[in-house]
C-alpha atoms as a PDB file:
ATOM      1  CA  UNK A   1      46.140 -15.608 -22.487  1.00  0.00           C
ATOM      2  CA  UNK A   2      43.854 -14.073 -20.067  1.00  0.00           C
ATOM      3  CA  UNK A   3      40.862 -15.432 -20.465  1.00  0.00           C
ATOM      4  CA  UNK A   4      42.314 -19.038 -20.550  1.00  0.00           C
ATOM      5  CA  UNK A   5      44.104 -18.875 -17.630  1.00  0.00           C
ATOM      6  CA  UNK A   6      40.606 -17.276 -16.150  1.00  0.00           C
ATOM      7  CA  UNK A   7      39.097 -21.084 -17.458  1.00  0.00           C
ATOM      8  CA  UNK A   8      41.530 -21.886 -16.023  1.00  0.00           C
ATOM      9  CA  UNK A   9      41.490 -20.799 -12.643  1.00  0.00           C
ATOM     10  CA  UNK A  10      37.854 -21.541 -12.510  1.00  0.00           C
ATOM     11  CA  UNK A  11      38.188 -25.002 -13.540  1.00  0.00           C
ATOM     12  CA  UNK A  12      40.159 -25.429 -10.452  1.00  0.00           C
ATOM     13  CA  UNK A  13      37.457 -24.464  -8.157  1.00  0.00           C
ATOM     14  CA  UNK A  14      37.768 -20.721  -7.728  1.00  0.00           C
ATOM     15  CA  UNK A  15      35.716 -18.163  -8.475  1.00  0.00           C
ATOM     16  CA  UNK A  16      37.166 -15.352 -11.036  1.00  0.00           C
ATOM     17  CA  UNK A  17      36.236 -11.608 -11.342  1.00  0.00           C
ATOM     18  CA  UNK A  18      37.352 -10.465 -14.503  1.00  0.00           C
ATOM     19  CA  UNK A  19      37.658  -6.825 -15.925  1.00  0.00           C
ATOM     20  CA  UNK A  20      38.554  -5.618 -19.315  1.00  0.00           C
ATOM     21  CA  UNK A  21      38.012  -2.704 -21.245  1.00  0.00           C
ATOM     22  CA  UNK A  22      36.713  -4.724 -23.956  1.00  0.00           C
ATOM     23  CA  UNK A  23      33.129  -6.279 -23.602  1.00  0.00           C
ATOM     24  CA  UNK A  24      33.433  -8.425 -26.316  1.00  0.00           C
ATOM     25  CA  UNK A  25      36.753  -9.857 -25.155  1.00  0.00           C
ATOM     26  CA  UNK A  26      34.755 -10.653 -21.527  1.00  0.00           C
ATOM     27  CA  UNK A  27      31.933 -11.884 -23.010  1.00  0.00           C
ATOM     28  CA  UNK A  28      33.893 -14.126 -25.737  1.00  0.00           C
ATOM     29  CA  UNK A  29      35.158 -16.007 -22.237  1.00  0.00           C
ATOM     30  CA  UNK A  30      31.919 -16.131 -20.375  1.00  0.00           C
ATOM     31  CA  UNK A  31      30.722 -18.047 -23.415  1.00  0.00           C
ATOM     32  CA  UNK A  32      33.675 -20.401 -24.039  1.00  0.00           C
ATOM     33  CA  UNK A  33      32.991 -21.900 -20.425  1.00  0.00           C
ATOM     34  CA  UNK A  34      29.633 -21.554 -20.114  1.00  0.00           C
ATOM     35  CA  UNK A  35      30.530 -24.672 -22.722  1.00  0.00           C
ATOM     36  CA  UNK A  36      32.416 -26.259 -20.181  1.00  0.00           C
ATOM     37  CA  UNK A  37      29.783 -25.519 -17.413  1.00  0.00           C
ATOM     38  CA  UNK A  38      32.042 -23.526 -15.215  1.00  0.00           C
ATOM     39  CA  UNK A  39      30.502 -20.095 -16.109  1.00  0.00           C
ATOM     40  CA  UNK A  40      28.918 -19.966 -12.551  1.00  0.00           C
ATOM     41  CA  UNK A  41      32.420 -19.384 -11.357  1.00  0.00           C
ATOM     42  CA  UNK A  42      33.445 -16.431 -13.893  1.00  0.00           C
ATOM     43  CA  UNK A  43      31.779 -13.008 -13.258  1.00  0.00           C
ATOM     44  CA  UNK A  44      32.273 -10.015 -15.167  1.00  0.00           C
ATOM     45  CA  UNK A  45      33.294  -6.488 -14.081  1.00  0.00           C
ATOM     46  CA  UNK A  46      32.891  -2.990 -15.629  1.00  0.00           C
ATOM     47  CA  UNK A  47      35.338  -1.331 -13.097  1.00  0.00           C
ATOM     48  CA  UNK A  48      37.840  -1.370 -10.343  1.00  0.00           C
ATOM     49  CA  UNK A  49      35.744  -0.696  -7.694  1.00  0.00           C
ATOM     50  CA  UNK A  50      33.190  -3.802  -8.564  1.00  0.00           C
ATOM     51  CA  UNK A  51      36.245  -6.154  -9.003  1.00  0.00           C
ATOM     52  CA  UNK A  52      37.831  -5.147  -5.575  1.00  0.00           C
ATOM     53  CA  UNK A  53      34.525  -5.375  -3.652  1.00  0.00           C
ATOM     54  CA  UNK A  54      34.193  -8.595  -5.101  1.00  0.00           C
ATOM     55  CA  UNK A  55      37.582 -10.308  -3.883  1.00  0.00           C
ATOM     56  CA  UNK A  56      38.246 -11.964  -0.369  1.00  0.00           C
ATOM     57  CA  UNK A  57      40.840 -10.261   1.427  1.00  0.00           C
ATOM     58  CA  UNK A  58      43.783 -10.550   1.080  1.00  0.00           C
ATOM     59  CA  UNK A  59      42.878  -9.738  -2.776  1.00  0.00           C
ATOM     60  CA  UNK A  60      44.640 -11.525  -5.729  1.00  0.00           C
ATOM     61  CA  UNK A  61      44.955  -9.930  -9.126  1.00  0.00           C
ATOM     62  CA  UNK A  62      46.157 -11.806 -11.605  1.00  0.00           C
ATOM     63  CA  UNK A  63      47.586  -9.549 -14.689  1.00  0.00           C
ATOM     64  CA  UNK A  64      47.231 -10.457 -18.374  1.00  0.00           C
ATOM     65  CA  UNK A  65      47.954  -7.444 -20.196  1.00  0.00           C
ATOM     66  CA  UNK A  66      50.212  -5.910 -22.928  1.00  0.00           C
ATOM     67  CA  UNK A  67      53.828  -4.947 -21.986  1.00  0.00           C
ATOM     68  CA  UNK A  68      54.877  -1.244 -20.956  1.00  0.00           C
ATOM     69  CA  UNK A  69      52.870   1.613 -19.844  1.00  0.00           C
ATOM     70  CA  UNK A  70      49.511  -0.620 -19.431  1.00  0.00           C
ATOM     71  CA  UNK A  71      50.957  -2.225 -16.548  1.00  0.00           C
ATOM     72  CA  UNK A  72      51.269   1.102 -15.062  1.00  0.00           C
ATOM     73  CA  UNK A  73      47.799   2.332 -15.857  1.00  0.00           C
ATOM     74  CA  UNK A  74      46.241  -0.374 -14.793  1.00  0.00           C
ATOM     75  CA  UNK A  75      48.161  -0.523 -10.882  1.00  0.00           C
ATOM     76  CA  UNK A  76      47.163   3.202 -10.862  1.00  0.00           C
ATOM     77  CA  UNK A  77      43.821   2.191 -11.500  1.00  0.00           C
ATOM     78  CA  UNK A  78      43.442  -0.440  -8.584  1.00  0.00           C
ATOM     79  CA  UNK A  79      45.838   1.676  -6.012  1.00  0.00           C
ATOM     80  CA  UNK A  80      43.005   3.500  -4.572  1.00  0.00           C
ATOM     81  CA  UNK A  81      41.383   0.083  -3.567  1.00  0.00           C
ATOM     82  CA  UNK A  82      44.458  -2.305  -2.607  1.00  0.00           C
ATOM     83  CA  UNK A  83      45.336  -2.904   1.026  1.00  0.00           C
ATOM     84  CA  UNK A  84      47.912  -4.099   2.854  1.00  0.00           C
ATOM     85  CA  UNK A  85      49.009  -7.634   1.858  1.00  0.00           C
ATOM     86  CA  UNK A  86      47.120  -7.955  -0.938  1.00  0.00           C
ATOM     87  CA  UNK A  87      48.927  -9.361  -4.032  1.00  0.00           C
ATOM     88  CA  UNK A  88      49.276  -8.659  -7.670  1.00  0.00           C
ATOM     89  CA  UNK A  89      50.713 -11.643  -9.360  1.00  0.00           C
ATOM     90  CA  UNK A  90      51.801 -10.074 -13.245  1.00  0.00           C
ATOM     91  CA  UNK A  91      51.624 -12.662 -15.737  1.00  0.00           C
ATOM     92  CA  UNK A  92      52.942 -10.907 -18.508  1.00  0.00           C
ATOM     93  CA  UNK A  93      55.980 -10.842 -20.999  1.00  0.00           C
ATOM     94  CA  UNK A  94      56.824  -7.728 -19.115  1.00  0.00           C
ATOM     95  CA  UNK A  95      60.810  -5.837 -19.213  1.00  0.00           C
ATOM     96  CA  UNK A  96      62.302  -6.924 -16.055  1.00  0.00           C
ATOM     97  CA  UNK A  97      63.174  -3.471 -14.759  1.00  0.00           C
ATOM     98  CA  UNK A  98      59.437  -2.499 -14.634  1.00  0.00           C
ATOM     99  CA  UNK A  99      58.210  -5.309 -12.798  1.00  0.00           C
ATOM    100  CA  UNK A 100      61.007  -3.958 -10.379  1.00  0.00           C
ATOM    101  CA  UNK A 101      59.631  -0.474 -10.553  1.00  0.00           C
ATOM    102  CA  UNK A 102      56.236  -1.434  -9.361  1.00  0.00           C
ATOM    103  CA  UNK A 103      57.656  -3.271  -7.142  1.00  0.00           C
ATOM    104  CA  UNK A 104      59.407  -0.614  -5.632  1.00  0.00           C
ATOM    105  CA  UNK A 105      56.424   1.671  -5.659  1.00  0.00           C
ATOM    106  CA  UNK A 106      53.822  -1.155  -4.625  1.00  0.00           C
ATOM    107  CA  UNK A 107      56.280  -2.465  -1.141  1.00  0.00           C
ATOM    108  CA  UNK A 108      55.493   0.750   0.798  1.00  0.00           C
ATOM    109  CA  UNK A 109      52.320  -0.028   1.031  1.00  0.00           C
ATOM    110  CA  UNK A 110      52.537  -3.475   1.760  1.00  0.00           C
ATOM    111  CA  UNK A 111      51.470  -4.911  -1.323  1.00  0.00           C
ATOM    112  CA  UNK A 112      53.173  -7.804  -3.149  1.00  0.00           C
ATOM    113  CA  UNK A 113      53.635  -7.668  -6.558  1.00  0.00           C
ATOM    114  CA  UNK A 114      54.731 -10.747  -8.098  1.00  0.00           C
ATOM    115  CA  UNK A 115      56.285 -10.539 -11.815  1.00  0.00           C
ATOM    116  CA  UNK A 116      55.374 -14.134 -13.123  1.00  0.00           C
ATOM    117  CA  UNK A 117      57.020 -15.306 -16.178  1.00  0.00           C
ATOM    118  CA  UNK A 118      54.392 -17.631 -17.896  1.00  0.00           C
ATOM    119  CA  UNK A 119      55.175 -20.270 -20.901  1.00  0.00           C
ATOM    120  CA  UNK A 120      53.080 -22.361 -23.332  1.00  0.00           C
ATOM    121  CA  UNK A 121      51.034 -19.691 -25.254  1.00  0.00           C
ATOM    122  CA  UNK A 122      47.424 -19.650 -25.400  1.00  0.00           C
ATOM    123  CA  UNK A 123      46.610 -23.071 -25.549  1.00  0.00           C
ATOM    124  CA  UNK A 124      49.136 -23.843 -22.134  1.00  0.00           C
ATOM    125  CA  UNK A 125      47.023 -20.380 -20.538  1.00  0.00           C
ATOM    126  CA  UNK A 126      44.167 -22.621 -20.780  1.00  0.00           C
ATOM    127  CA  UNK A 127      45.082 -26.054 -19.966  1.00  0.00           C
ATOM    128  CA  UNK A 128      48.355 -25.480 -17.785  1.00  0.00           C
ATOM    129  CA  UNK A 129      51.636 -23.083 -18.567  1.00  0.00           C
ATOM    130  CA  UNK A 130      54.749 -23.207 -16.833  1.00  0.00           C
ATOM    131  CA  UNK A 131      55.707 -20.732 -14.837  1.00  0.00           C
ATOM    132  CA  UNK A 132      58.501 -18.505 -13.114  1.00  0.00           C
ATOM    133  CA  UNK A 133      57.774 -16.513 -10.621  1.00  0.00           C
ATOM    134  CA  UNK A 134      59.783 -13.937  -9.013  1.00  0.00           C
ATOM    135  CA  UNK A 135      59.721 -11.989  -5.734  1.00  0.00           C
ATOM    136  CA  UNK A 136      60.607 -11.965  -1.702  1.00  0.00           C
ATOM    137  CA  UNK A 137      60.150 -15.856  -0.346  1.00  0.00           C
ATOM    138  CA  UNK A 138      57.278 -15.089   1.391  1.00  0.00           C
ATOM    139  CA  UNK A 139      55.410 -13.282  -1.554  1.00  0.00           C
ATOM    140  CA  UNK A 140      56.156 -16.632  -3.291  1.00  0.00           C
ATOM    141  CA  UNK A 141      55.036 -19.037  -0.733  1.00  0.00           C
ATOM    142  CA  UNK A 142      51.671 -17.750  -0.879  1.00  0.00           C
ATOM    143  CA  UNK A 143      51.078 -18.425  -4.236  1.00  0.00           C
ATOM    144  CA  UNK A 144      52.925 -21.525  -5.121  1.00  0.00           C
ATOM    145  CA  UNK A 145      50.231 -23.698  -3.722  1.00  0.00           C
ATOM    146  CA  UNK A 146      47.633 -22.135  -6.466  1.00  0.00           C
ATOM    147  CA  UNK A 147      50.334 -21.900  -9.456  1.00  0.00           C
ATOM    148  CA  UNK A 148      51.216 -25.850  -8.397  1.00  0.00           C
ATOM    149  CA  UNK A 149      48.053 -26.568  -9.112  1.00  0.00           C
ATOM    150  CA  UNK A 150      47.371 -25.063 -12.025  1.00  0.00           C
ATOM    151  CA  UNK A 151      50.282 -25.652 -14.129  1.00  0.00           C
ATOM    152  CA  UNK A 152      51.580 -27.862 -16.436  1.00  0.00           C
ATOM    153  CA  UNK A 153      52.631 -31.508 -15.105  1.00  0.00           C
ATOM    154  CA  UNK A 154      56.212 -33.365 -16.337  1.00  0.00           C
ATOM    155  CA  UNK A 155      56.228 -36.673 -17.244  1.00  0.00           C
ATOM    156  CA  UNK A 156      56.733 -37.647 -13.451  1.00  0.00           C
ATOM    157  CA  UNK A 157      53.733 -35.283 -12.324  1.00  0.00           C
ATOM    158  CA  UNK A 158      55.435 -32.425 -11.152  1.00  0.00           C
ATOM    159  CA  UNK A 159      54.075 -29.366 -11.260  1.00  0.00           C
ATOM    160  CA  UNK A 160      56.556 -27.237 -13.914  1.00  0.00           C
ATOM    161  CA  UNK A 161      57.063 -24.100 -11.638  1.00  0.00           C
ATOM    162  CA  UNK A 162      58.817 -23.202  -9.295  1.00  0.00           C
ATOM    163  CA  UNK A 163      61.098 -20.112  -7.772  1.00  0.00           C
ATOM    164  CA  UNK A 164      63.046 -17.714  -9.938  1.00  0.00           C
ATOM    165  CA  UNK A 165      64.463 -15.960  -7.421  1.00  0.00           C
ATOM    166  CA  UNK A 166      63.993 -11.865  -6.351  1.00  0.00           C
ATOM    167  CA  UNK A 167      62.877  -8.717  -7.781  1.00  0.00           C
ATOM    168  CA  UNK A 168      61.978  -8.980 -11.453  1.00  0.00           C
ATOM    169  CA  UNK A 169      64.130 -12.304 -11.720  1.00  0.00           C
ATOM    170  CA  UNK A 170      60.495 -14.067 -12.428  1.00  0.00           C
ATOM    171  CA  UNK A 171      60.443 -11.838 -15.900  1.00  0.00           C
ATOM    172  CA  UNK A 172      64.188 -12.192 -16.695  1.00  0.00           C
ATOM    173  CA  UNK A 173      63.817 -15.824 -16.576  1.00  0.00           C
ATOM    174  CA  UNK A 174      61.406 -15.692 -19.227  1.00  0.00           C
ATOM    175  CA  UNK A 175      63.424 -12.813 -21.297  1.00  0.00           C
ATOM    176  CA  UNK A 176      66.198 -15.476 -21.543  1.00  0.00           C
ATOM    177  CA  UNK A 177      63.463 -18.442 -22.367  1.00  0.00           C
ATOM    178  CA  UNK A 178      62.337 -16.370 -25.099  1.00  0.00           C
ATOM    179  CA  UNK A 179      65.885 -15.463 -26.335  1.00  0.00           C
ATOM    180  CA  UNK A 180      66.613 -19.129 -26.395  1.00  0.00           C
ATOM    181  CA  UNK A 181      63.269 -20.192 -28.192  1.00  0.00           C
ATOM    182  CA  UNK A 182      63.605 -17.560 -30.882  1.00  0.00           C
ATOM    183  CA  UNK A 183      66.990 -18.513 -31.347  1.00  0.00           C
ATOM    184  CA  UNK A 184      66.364 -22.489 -31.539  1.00  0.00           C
ATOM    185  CA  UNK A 185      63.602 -21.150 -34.187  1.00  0.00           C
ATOM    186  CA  UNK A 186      66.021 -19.124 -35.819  1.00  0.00           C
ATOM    187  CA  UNK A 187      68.275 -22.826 -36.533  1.00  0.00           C
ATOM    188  CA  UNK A 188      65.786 -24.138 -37.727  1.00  0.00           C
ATOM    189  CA  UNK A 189      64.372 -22.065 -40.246  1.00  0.00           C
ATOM    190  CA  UNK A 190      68.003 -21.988 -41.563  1.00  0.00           C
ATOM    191  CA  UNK A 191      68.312 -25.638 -41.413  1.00  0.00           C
ATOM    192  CA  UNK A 192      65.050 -25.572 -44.098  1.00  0.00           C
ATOM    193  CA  UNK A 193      67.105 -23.388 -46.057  1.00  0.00           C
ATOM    194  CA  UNK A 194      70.293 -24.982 -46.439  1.00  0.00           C
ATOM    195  CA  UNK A 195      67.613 -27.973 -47.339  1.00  0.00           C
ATOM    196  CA  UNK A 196      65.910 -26.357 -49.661  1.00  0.00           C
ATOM    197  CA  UNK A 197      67.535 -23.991 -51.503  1.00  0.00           C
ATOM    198  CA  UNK A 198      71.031 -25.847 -51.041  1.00  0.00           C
ATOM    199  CA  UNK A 199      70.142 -29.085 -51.173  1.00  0.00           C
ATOM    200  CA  UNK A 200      66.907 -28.874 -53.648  1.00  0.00           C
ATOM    201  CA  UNK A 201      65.107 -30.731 -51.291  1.00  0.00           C
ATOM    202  CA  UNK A 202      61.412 -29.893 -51.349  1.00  0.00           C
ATOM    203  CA  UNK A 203      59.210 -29.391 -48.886  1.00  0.00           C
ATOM    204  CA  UNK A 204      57.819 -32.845 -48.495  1.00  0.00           C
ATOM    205  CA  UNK A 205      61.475 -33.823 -47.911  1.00  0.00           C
ATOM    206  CA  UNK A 206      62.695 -31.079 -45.476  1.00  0.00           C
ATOM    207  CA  UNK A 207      59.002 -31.921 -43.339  1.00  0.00           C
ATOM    208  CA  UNK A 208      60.199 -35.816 -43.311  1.00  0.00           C
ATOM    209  CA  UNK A 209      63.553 -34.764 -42.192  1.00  0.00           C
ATOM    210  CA  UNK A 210      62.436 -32.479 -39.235  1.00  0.00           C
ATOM    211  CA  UNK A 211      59.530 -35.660 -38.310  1.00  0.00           C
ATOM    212  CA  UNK A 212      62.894 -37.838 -38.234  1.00  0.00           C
ATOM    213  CA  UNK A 213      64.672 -35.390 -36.136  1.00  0.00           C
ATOM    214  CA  UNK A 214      62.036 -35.087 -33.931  1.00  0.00           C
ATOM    215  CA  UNK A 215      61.552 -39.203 -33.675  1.00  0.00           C
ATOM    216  CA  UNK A 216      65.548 -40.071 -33.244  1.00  0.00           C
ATOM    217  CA  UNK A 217      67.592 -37.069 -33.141  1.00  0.00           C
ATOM    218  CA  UNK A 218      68.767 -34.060 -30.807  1.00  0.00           C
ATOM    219  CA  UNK A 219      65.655 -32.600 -30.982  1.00  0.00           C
ATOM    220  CA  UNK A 220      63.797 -35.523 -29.297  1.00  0.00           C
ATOM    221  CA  UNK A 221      63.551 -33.944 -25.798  1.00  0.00           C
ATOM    222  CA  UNK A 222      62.482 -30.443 -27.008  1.00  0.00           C
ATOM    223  CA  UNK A 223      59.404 -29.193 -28.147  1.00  0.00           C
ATOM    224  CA  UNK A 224      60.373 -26.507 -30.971  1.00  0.00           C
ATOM    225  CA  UNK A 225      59.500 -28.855 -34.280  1.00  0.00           C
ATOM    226  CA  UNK A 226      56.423 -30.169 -32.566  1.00  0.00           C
ATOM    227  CA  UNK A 227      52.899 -29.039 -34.614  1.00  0.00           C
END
């Protein structure tokens, strides 16, 4: 997720500092767009200090990292070097109540921590996710411009993110998405099922039935039986 919203980022005409402790995960990016000729854009860093001295001020960091206490390690990490106003902008499937925490702990310093709730998997990292952020109105104001321009478009051309509202509402949001996605996937596999083992039907037949659903039926506007 990281390294394609890094492409991504870069493909929109700003320069990334990346740092990770694996060098094979950095390197695996700065080769997958030196393909697409924006690896003059993408630099690598071994450690905090290099990636902050590298950043205009007010900084942006952008976080794509595991859930839980990595989070945590990796704000301790950067404390020493943040200043006032600079902004962390957590794009991960974090737990609501610690993108609140950090908040808490980040605001008395004047930093702006941003938890960003961000949809579409992999592929969508890399070509445009939607998004929810959450945070204070001016936090949010400051980054919509960039997240407008990097996310995914709707059929009319609108950018698909916009405000979830305060605190850690930007990862609740995306809590309940994921509720309602696993749940929709949940149907379905029980719909194959009831197809298969109820109805005999074999796979060929359950696959033309979900194509038809997806063609004419309730599922038209939704994206869950899509390949």
């Amino acid at each position: 997720m990281g390294g394609g919203m890094a492409q991504l980022f870069a493909e929109n005409g700003l320069h990334v500092s990346l740092s990770d402790p694996s060098d094979q995960a950095i390197d695996y990016i700065m080769q997958q767009a030196q393909k697409v000729g924006i690896d003059g854009r993408i630099h690598k860093h071994k450690d905090y200090k290099s990636l902050c001295e590298s950043l205009a001020s007010p900084k942006l960091f952008v976080f794509s990292l595991p859930h839980g206490t990595v989070g945590d390690a990796v704000l301790e990490g950067l404390m020493p070097y943040l200043e006032k106003g600079d902004i962390i902008l957590d794009c991960a499937n974090e737990h609501w109540e610690n993108t609140e925490r950090r908040q808490g702990k980040c605001v008395v310093r004047g930093i702006r921590y941003i938890g960003c709730g961000v949809s579409g998997g992999y592929q969508a990292a890399r070509r445009g996710p939607s998004m929810c952020p959450g945070s204070d109105d001016e936090s949010l104001d400051i980054v919509l411009p960039l997240l407008r321009k990097v996310a995914a478009k709707d059929v009319k051309g609108r950018a698909c993110v916009g405000k979830a509202g305060l605190g850690g509402a930007g990862h609740y949001v995306k809590m309940i998405h994921n509720g309602i996605e696993h749940g929709m996937m949940s149907a379905i596999s029980e719909a194959w099922g009831i197809m298969n083992w109820g109805l005999g039907m074999d796979n060929e037949e359950v696959g033309a039935t979900f194509e038809k659903w997806n063609q004419d039926g309730g599922l038209v506007s939704g994206m869950t039986l899509f390949d």
